[in-house]
N, C-alpha and C. Protein backbone atom coordinates (compact mmCIF):
# COMPACT_ATOMS: atom_id res chain seq x y z
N UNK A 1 12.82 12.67 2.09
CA UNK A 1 13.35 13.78 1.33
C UNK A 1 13.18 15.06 2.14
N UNK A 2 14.38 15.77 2.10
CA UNK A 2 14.20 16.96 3.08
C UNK A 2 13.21 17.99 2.25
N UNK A 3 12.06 18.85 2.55
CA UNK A 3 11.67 20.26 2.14
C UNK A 3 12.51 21.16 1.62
N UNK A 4 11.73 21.94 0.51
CA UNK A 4 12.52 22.82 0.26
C UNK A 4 12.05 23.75 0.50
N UNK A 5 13.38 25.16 1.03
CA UNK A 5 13.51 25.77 1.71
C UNK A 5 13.47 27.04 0.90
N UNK A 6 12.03 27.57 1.15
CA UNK A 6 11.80 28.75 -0.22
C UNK A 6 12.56 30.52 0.63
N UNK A 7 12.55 30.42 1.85
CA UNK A 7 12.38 31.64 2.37
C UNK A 7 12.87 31.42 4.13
N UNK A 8 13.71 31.70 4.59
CA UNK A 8 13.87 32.35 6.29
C UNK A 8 14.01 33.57 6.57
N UNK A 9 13.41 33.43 8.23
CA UNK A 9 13.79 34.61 9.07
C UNK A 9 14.11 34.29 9.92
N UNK A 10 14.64 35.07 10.94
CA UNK A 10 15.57 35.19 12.57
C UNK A 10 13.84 34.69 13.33
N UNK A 11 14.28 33.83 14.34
CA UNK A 11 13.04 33.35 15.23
C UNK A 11 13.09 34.52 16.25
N UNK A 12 14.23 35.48 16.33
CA UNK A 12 14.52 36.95 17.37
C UNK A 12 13.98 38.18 16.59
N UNK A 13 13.24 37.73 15.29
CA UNK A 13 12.39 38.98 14.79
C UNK A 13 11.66 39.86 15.66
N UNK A 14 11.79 41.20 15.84
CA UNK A 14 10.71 41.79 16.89
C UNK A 14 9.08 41.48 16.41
N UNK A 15 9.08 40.96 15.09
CA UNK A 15 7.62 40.42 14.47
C UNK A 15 7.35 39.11 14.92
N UNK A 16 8.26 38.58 15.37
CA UNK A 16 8.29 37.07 15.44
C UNK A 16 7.82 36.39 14.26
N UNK A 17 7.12 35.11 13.65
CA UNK A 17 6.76 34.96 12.82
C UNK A 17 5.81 35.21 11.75
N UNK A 18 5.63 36.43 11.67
CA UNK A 18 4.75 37.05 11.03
C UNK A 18 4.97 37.72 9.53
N UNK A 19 6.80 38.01 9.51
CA UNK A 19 7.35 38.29 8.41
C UNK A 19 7.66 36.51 7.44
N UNK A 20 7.51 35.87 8.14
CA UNK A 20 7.51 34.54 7.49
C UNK A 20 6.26 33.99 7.01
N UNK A 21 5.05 34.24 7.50
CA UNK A 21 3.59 33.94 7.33
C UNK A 21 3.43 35.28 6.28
N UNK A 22 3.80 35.99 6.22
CA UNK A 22 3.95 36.92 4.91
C UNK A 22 4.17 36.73 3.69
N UNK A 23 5.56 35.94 3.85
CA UNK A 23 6.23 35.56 3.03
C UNK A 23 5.96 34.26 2.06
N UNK A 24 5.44 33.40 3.12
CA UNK A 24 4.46 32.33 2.65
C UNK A 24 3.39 32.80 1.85
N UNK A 25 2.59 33.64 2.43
CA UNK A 25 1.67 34.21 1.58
C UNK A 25 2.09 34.79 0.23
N UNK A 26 2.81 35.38 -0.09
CA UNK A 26 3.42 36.01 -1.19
C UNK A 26 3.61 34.77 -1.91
N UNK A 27 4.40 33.44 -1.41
CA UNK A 27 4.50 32.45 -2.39
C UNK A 27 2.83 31.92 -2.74
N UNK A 28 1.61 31.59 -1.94
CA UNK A 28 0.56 30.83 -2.39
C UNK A 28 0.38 32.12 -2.93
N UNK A 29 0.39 33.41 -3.07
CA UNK A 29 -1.09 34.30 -4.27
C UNK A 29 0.48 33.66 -5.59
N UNK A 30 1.26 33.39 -6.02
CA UNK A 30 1.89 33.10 -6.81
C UNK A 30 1.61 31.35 -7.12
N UNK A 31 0.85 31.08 -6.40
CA UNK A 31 0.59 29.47 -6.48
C UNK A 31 1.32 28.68 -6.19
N UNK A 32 2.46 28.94 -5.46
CA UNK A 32 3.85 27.78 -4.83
C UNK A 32 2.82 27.74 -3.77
N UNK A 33 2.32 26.60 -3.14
CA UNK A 33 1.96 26.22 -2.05
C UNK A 33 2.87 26.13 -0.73
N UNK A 34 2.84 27.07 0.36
CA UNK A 34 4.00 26.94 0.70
C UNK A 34 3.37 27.44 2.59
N UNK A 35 4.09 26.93 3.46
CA UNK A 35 3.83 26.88 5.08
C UNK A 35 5.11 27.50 5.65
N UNK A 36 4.85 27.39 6.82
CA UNK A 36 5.74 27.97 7.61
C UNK A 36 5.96 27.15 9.07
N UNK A 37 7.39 26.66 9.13
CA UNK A 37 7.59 25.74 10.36
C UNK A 37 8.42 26.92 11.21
N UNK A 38 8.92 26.21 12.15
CA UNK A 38 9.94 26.87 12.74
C UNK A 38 10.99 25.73 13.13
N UNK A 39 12.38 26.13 12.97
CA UNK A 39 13.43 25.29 13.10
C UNK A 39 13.98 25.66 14.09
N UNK A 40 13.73 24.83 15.16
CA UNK A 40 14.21 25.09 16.73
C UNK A 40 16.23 25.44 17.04
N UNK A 41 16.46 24.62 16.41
CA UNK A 41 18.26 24.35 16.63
C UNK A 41 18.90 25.16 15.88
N UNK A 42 18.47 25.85 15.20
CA UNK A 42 18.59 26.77 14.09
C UNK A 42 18.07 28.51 14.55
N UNK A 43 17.02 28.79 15.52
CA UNK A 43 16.45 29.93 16.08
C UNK A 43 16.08 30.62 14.81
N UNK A 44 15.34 29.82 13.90
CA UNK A 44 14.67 30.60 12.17
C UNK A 44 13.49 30.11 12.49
N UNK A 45 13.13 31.04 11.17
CA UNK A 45 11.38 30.12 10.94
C UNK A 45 11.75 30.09 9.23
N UNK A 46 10.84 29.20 9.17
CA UNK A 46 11.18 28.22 7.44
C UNK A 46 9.99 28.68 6.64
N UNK A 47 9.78 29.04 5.44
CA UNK A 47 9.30 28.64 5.12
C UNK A 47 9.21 28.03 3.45
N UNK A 48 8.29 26.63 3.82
CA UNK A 48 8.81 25.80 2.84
C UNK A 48 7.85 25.35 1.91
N UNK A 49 8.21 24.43 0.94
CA UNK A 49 7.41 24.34 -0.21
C UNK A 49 6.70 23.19 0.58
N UNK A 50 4.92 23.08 0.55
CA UNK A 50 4.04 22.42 1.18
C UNK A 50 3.91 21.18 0.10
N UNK A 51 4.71 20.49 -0.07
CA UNK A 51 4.61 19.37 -1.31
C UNK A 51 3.31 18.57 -1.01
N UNK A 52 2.93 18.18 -0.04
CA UNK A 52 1.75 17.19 0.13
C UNK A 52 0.69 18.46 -0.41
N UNK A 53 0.45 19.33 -0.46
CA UNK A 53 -0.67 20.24 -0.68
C UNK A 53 -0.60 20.08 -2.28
N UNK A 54 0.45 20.06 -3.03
CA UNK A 54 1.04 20.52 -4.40
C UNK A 54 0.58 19.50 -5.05
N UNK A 55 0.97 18.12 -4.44
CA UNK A 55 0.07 16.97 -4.71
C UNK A 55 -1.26 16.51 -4.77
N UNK A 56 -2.18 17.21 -4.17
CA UNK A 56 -3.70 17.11 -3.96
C UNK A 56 -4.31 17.57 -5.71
């Protein structure tokens, strides 16, 4: 099953991934358990709902 896809940014951010590790954060203080990959073929960063965590 593919992840779901709560939030992107440009991987050409002058922050680089940091507005995405933000953003993640904003989802866990809300309790969505949620990470941040980066999608190479795509030049984003993801971030997505951490289902194995949600499960614990």
């Amino acid at each position: 099953m593919a992840p779901k896809i709560l939030a992107e940014t440009q991987a050409g951010h002058p922050r680089g991934q940091f507005p995405a590790e933000e953003q993640a954060q904003e989802f866990r203080d809300q309790g969505i358990p949620a990470t941040v990959v980066q999608d190479l073929p795509g030049d984003r960063f993801l971030v997505i709902a951490d289902e194995a965590e949600g499960q614990r």
